[in-house]
Structures are given as structure tokens and as C-alpha cells.
N, C-alpha and C. Protein backbone atom coordinates (compact mmCIF):
# COMPACT_ATOMS: atom_id res chain seq x y z
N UNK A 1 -4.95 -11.47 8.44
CA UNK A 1 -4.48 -10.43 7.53
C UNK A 1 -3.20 -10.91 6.84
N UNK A 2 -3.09 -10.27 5.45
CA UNK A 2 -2.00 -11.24 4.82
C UNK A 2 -1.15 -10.36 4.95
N UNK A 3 0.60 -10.52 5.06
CA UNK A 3 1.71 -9.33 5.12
C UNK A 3 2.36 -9.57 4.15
N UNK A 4 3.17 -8.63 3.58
CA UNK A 4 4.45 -8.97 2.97
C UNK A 4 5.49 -7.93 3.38
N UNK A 5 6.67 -8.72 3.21
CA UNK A 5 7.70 -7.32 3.92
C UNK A 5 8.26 -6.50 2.58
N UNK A 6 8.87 -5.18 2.89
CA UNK A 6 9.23 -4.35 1.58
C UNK A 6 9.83 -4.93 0.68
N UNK A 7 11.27 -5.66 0.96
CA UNK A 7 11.70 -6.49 0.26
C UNK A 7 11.00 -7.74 -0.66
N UNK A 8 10.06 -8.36 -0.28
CA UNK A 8 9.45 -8.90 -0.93
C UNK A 8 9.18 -7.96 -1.92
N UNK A 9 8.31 -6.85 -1.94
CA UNK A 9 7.73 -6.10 -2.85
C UNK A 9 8.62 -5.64 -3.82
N UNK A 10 9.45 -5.20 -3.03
CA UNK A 10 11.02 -4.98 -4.08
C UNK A 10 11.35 -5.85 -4.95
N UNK A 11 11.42 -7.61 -4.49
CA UNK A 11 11.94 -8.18 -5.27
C UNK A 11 10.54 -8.61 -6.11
N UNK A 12 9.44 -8.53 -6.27
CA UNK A 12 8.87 -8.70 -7.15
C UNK A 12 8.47 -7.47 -8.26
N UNK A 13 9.05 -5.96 -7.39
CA UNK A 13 8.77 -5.20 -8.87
C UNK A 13 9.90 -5.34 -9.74
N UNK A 14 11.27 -5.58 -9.09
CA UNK A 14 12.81 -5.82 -9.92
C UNK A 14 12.14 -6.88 -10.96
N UNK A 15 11.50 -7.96 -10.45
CA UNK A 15 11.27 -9.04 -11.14
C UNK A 15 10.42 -8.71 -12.51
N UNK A 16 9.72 -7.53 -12.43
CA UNK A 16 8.82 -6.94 -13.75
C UNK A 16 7.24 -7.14 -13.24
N UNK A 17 7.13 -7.56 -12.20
CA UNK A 17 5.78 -7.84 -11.23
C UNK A 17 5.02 -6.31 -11.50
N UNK A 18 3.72 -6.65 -11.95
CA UNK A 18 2.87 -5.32 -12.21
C UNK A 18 1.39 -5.29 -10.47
N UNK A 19 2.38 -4.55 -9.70
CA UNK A 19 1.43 -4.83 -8.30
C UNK A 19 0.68 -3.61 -8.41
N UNK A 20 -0.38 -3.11 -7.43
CA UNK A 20 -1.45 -2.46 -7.46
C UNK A 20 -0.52 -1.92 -6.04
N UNK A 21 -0.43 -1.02 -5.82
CA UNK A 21 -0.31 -0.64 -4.77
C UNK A 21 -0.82 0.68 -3.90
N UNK A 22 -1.26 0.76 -2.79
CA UNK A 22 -2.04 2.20 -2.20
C UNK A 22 -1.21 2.40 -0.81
N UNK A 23 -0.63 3.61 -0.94
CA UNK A 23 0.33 4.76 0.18
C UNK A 23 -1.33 5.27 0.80
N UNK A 24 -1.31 4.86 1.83
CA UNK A 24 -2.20 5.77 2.51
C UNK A 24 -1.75 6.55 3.71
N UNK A 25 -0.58 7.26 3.50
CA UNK A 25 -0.13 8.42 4.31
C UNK A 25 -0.60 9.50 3.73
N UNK A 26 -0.46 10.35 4.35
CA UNK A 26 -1.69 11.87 4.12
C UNK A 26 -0.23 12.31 2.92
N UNK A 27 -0.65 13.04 2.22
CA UNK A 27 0.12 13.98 0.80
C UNK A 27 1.13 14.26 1.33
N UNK A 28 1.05 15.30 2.63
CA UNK A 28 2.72 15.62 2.47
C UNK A 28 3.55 15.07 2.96
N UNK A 29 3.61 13.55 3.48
CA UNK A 29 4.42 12.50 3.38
C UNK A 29 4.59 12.08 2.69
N UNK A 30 4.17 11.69 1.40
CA UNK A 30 4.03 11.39 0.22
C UNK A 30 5.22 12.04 -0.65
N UNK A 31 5.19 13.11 -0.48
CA UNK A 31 5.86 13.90 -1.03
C UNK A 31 6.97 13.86 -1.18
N UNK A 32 7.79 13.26 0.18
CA UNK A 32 8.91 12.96 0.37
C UNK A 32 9.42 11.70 -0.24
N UNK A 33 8.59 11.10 -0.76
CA UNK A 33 8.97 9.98 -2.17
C UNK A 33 7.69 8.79 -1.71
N UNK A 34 7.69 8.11 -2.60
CA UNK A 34 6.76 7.20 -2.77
C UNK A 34 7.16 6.23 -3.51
N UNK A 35 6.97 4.50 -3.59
CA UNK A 35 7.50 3.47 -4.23
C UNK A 35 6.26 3.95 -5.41
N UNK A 36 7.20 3.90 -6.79
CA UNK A 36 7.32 3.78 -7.84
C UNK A 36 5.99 3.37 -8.14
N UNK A 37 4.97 4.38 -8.93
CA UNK A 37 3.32 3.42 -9.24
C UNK A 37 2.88 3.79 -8.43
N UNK A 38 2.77 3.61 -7.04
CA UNK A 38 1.99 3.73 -6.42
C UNK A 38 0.75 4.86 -6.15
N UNK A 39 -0.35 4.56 -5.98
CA UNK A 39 -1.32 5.33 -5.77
C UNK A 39 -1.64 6.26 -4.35
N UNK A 40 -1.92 7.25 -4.36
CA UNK A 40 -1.63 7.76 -2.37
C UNK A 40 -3.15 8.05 -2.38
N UNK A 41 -3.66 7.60 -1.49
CA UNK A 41 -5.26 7.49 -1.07
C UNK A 41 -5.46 7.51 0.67
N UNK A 42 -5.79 8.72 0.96
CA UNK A 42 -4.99 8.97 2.84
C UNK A 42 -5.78 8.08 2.88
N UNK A 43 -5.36 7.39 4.43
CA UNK A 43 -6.11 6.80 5.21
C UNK A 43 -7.60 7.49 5.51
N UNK A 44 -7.47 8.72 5.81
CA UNK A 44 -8.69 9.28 6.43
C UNK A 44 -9.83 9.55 5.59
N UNK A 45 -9.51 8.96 3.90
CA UNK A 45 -10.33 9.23 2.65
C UNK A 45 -10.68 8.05 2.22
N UNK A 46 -10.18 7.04 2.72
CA UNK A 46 -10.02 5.79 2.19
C UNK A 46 -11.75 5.02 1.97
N UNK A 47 -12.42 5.47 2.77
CA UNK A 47 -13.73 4.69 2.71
C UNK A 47 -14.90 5.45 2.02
N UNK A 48 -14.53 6.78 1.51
CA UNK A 48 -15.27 7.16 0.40
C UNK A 48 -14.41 7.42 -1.02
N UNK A 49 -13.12 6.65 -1.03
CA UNK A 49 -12.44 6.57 -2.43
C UNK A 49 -12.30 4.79 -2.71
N UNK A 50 -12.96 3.97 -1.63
CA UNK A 50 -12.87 2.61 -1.81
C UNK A 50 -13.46 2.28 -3.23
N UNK A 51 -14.49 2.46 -3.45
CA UNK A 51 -15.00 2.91 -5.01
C UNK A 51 -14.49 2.89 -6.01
N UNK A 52 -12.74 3.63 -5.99
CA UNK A 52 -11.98 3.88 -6.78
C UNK A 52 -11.13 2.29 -7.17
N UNK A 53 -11.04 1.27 -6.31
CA UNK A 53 -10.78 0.29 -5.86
C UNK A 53 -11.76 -1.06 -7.05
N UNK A 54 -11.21 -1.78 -7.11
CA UNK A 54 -11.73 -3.64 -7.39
C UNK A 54 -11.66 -4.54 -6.43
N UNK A 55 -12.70 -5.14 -6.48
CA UNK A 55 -12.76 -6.28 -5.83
C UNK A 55 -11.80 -7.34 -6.74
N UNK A 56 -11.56 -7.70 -7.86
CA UNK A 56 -11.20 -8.71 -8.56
C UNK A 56 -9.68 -7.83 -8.95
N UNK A 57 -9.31 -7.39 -8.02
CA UNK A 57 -7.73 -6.58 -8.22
C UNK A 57 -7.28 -7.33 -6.36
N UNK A 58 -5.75 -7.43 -6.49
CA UNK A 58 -4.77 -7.70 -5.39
C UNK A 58 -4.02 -6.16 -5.23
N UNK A 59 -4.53 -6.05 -4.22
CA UNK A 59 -3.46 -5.00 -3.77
C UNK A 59 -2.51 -4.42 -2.40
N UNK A 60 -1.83 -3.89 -2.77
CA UNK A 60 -0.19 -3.56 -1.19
C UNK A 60 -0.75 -2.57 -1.04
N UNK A 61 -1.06 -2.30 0.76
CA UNK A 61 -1.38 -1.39 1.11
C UNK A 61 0.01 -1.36 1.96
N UNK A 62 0.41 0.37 1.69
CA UNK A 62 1.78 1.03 2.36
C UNK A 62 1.54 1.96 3.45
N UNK A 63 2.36 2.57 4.29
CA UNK A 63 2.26 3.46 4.94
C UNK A 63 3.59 4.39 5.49
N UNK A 64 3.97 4.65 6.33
CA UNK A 64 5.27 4.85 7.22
C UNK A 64 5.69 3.68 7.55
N UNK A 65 4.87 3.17 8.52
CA UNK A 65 5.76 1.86 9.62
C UNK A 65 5.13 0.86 9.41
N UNK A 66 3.57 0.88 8.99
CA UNK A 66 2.89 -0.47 9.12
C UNK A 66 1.51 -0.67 10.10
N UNK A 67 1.65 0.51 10.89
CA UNK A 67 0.46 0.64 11.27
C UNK A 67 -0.70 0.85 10.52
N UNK A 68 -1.01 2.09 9.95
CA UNK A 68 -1.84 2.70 9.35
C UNK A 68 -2.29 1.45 8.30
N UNK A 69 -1.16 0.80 7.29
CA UNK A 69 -1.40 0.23 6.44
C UNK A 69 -2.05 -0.90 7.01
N UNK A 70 -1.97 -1.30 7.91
CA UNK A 70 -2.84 -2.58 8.89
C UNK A 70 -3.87 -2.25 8.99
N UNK A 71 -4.63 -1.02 9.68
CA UNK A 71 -5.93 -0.74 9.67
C UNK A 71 -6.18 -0.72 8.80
N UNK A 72 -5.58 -0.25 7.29
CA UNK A 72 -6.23 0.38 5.93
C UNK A 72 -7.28 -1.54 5.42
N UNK A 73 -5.33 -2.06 6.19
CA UNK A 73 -5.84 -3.34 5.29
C UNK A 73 -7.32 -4.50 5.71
N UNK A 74 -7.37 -4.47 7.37
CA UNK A 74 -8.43 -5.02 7.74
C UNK A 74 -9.70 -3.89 7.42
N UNK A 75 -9.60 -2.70 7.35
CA UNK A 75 -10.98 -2.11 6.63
C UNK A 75 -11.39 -2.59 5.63
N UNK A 76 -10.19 -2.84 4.65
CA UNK A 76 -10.91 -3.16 2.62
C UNK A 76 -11.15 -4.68 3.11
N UNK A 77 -10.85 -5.29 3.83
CA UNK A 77 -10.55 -6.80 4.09
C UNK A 77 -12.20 -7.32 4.44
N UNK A 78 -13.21 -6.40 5.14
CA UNK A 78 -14.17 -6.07 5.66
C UNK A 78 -15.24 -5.72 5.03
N UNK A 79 -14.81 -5.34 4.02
CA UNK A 79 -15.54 -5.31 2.49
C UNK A 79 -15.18 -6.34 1.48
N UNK A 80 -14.34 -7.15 1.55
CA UNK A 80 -14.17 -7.81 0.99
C UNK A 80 -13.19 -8.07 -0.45
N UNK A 81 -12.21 -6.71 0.22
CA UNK A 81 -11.04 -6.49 -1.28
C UNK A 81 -9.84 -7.37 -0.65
N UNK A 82 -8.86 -7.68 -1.86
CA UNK A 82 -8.03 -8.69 -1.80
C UNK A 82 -6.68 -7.90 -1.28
N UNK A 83 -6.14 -7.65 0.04
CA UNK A 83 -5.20 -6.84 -0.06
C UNK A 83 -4.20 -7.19 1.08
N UNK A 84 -2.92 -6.80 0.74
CA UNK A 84 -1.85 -7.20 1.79
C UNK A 84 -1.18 -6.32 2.42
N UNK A 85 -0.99 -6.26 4.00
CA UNK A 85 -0.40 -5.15 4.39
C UNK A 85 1.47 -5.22 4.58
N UNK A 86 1.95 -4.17 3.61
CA UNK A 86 3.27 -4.31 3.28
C UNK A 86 3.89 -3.77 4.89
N UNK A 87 4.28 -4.89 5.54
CA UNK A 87 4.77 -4.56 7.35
C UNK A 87 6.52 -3.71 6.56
N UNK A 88 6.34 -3.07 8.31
CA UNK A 88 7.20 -2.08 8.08
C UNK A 88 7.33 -0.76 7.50
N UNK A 89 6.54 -0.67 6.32
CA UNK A 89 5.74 0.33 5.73
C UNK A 89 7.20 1.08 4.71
N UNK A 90 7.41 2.35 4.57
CA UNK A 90 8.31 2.94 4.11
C UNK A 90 9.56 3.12 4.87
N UNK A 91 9.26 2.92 6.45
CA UNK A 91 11.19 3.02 6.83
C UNK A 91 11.85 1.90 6.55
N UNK A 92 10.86 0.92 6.02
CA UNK A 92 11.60 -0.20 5.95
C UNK A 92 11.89 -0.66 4.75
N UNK A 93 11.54 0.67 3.51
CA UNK A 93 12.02 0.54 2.21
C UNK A 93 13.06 0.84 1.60
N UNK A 94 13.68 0.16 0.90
CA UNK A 94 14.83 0.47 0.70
C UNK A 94 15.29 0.31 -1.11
N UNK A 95 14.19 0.11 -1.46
CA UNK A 95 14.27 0.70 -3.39
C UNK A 95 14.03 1.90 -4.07
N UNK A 96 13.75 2.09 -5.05
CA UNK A 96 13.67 3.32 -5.03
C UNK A 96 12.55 4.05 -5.38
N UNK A 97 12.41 5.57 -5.30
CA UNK A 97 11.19 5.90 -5.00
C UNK A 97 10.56 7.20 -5.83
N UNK A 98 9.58 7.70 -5.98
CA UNK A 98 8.98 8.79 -6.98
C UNK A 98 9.09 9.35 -6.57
């Protein structure tokens, strides 16, 4: 499974980096802010909104801590989408947020 840490992600949206990214914490975590763009697709919806998804797209899967986004990421990984799980998830973000 491929990782990247928040900071990475940070420094490539500062950089003007156009990433794909999916929050799969349920809505009303979400709520409480979300990195910038990002798409929120719960975990628990995720395999009948995969659809919504490309295969020929890269994308950061987010969460809280890094769990969730780990399972999210070996599920699409299993199908065969291109995706990285951002470790640490949102406590470990520290840019800013929607």
C-alpha cells in the first residue's frame, strides 16, 4: 500500500498540485472541516459510490487517524484504482481546511 504523510500533501497543494482526494469519515466529521477539494465518500458507502471513481485518476484517501483511510485504500487497491493512504489522517493535518 502506498502512504503519504499530511505534510507531504500540504506541500504539494501549496505547490499548486491539483490532487484527487476522498475523506471517508462519515458527514458529521466532515463537518468539522475538511482539506480543501476534497470529496467525503463514508467509508461505509464507499463500494457502491466506487463508480463515482477512475481507474486512470491517482487519488489520497483521508480519514481521522489513518485507519479507516487504510482499509478504504487496500479496498479500491483490490479493484484496481490508483490510490494512497494519507497516514495519520486529519489529526495529523495541519493546513487549512473547508
Amino acid at each position: 500500500m502506498k502512504e503519504i504523510t499530511a505534510k507531504e500533501v500540504e506541500q504539494l497543494l501549496q505547490n499548486g498540485n491539483s490532487l484527487n482526494i476522498i475523506d471517508v469519515r462519515e458527514v458529521e466529521e466532515v463537518a468539522s472541516g475538511k482539506i480543501p477539494g476534497a470529496v467525503n465518500i463514508p467509508l461505509g458507502l464507499l463500494e457502491f459510490r466506487m463508480n463515482e471513481l477512475s481507474k486512470e485518476k491517482e487519488y489520497i484517501i483521508v480519514c481521522r487517524s489513518g485507519g479507516r483511510s487504510a482499509r478504504a485504500t487496500q479496498f479500491l487497491e483490490s479493484y484496481g484504482y490508483n490510490v494512497t493512504n494519507m497516514t495519520g489522517g486529519m489529526l495529523a493535518w495541519e493546513g487549512p481546511v473547508e
